[in-house]
Protein backbone atom coordinates (compact mmCIF):
# COMPACT_ATOMS: atom_id res chain seq x y z
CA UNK A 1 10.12 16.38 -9.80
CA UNK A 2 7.45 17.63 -12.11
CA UNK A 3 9.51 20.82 -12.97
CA UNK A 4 12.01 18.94 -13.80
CA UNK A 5 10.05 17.16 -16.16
CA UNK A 6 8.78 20.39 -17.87
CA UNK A 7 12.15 21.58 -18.90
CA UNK A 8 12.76 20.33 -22.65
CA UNK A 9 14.51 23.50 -24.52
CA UNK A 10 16.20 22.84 -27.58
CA UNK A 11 19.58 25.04 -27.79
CA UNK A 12 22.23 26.04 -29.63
CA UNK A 13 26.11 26.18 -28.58
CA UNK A 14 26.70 29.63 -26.62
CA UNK A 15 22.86 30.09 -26.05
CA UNK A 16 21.82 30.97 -22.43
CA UNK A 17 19.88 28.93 -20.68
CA UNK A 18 17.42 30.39 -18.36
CA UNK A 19 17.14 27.54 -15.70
CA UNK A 20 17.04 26.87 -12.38
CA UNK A 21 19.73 24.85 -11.39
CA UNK A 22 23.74 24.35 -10.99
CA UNK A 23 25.49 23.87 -14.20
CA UNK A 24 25.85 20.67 -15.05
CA UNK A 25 27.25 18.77 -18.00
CA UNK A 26 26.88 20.76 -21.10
CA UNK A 27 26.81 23.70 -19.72
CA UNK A 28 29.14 26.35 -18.98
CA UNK A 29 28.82 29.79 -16.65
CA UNK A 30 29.84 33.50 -17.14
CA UNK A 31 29.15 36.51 -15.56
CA UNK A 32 26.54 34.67 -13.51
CA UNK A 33 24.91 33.07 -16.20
CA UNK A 34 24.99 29.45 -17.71
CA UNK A 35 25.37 28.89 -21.83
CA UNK A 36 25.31 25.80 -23.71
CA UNK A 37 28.23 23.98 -24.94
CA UNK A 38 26.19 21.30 -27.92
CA UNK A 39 23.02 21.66 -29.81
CA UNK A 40 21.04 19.55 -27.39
CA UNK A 41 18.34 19.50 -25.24
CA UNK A 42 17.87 21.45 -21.79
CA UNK A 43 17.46 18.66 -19.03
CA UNK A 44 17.37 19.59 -15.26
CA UNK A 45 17.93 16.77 -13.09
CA UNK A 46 18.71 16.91 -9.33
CA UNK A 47 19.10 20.52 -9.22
CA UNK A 48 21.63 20.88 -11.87
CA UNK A 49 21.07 22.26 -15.47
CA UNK A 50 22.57 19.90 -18.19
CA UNK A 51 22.49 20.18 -21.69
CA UNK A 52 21.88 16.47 -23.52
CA UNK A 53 23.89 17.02 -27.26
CA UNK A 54 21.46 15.74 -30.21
CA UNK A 55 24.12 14.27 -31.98
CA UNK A 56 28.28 13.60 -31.99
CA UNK A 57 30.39 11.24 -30.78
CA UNK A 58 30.98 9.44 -27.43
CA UNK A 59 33.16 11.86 -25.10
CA UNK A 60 34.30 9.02 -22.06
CA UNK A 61 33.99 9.54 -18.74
CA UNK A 62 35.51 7.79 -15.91
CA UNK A 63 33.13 4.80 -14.39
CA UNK A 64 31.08 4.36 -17.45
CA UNK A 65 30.26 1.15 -19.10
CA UNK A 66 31.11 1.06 -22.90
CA UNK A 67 30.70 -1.85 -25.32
CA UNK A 68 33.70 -1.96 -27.51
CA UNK A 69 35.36 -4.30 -30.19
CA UNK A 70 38.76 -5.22 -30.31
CA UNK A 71 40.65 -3.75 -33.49
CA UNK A 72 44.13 -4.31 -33.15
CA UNK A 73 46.89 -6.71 -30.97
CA UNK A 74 50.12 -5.86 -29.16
CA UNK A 75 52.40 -8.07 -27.09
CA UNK A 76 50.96 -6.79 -23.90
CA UNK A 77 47.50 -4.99 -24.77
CA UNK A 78 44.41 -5.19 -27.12
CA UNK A 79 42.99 -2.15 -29.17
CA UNK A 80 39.29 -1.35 -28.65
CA UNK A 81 37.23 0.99 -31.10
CA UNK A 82 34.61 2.75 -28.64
CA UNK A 83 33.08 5.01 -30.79
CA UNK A 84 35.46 8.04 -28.86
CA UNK A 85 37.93 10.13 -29.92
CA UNK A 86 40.44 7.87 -29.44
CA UNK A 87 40.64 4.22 -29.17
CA UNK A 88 41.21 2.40 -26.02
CA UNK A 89 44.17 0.43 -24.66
CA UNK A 90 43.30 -2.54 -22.56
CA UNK A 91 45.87 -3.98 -20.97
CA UNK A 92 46.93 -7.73 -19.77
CA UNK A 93 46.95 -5.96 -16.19
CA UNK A 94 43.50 -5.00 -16.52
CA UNK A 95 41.92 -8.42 -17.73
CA UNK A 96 40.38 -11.39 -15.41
CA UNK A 97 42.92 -13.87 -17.11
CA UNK A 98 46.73 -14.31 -17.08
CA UNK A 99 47.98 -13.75 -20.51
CA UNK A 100 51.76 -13.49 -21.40
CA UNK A 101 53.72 -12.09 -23.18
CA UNK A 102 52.63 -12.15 -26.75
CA UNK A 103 50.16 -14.39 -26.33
CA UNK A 104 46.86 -11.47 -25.86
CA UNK A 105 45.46 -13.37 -29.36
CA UNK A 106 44.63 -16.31 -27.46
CA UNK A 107 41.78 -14.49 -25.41
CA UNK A 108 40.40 -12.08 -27.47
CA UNK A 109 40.93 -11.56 -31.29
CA UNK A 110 40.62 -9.05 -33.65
CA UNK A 111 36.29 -8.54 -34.08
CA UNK A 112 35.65 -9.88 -30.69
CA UNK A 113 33.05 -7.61 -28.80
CA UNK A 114 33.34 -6.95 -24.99
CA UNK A 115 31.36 -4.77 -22.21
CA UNK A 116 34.19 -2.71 -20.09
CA UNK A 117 34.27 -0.26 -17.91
CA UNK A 118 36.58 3.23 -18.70
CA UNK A 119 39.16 2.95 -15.81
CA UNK A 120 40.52 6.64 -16.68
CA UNK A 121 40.82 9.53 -18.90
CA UNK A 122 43.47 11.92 -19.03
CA UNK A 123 42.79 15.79 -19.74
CA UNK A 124 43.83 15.16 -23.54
CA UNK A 125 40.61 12.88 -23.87
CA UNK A 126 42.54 9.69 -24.00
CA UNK A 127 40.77 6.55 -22.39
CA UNK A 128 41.80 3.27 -20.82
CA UNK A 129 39.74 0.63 -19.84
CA UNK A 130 39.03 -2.08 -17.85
CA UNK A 131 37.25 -6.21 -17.52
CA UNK A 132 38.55 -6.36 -14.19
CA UNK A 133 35.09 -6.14 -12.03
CA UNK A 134 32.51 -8.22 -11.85
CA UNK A 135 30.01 -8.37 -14.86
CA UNK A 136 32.48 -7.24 -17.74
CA UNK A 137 34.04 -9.64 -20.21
CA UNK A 138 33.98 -10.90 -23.53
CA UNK A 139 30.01 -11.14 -25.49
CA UNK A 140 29.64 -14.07 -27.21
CA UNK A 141 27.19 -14.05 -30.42
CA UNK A 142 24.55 -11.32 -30.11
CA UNK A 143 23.74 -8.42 -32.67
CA UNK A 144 24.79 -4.71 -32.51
CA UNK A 145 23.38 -1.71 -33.40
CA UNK A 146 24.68 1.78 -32.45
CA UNK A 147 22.90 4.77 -32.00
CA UNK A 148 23.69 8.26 -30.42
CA UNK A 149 25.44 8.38 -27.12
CA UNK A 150 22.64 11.27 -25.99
CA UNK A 151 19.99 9.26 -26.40
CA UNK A 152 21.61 6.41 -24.41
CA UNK A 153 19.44 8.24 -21.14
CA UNK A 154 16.03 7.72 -22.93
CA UNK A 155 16.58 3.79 -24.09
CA UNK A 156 18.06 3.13 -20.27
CA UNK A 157 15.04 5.36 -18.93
CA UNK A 158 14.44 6.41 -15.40
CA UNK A 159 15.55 3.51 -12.92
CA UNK A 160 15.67 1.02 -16.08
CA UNK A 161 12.42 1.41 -16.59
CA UNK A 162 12.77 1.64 -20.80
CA UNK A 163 14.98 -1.41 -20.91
CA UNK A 164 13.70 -3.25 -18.40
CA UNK A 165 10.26 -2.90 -20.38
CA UNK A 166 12.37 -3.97 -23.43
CA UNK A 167 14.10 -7.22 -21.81
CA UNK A 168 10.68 -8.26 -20.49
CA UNK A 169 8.40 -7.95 -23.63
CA UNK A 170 11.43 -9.48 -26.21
CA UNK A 171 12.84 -12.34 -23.38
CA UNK A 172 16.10 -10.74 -25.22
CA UNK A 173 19.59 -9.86 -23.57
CA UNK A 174 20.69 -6.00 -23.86
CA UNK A 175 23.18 -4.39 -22.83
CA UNK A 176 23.94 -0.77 -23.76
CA UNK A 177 27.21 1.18 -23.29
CA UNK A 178 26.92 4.71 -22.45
CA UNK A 179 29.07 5.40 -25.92
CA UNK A 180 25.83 4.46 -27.80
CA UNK A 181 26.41 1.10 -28.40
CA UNK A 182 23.69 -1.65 -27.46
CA UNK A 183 24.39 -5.51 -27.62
CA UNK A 184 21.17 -7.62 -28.14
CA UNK A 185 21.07 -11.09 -27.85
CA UNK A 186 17.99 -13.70 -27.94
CA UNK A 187 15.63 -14.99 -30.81
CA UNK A 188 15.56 -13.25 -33.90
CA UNK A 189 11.86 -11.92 -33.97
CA UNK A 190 13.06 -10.57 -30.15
CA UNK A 191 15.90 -9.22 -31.87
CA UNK A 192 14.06 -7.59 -34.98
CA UNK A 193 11.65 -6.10 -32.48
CA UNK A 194 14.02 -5.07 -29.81
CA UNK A 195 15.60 -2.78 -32.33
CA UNK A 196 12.48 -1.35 -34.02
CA UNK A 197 11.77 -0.40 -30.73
CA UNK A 198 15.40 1.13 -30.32
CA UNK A 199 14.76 2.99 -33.42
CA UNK A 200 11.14 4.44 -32.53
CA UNK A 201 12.97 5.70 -29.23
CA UNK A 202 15.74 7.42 -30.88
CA UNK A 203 13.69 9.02 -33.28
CA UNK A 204 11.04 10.19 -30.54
CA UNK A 205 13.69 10.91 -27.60
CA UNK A 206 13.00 14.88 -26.50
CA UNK A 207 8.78 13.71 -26.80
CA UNK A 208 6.80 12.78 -23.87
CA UNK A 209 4.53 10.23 -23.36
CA UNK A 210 7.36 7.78 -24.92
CA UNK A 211 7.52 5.11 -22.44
CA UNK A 212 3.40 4.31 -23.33
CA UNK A 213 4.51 4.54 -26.90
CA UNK A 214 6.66 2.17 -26.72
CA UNK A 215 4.80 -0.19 -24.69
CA UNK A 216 2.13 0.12 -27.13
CA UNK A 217 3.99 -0.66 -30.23
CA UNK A 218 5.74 -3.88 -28.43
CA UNK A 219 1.97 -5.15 -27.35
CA UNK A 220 1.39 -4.65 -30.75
CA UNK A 221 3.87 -6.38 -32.53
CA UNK A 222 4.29 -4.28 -35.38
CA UNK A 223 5.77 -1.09 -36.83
């Protein structure tokens, strides 16, 4: 585990990456050797070699949980920006409630914010996605804030730990969608500092030592 830990290269698309490990995501092999696909970070987890991009948009995966709001209505499906390359259809068949024909404004209108789950993506990249499981729906109130899908990892942390420490020291609501978009929801000091927080993590993602950091600054109170 402590190798793992040790491995923090910063490289460029097409650079080889002298790791041990499977490739992973990020990475590509040839002739035996892995390259990078993103300017990112090297990050060896489990015993494969991923590359973590440092910027760029949200590229969906199947089983992730995105936070999404609804920009456009059809008879039988909403429209939901999730900061992808294509906007997601979600459709009356994949909602908790029964909604006819037409009538899709009724539970959820243009602006309104949900947490979903991406039910599939096809090999062009386009998504679909889902409220039917337990947890997803519709979040009411609350503030956004978006930040880089690649640093999603580092404000999650290992087994929670970052926003667990977050939740705890705000008594805030967050939720964050692996596209990089994190729903807050409590008083508005919890809020102010909840994202100050956010911020000091995203700038100070491929350092170590964060976690105390960050600890530090919300026993503090101040920037």
């Amino acid at each position: 585990m402590e190798e793992e830990k040790k491995v923090r290269d910063i490289v460029v698309p097409g650079e080889e990456i002298v790791a041990e490990g499977k490739p992973g995501r990020g990475v590509f092999s040839e002739g035996g050797k892995m390259y990078s696909m993103y300017l990112g970070i090297v990050d060896v987890r489990s015993g494969y070699v991923n590359v973590i991009p440092l910027s760029g948009c949200y590229i969906p995966k199947k089983g992730d949980k995105v936070i999404g709001k609804v920009i456009d209505l059809a008879p039988m499906n909403w429209v939901v920006d999730i900061n992808a390359p294509y906007y997601a259809p979600l459709h009356v068949n994949d909602v908790p409630w029964r909604v006819g024909f037409g009538d899709t404004g009724r539970f959820l209108e243009i602006g309104d914010v949900i947490l979903a789950k991406v039910s599939n993506v096809n090999e062009m990249g386009q998504v679909w996605i889902t409220l039917k499981e337990q947890g997803l729906r519709k979040l009411e109130g609350g503030h956004l804030i978006h930040i880089s899908p690649s640093k999603v990892p580092r404000v999650i942390g290992k087994g929670g730990s970052m926003i667990q420490l977050l939740k705890d020291s705000t008594n805030c609501r967050i939720y964050v969608g692996q596209n990089g978009t994190i729903w807050i929801s409590g008083e508005p000091d919890g809020i102010v500092k909840v994202i100050k927080a956010i911020r000091m993590i995203e700038r100070e993602a491929h350092t170590y030592g964060l976690t105390d950091r960050v600890k530090e600054f919300l026993e503090r109170g101040d920037e």
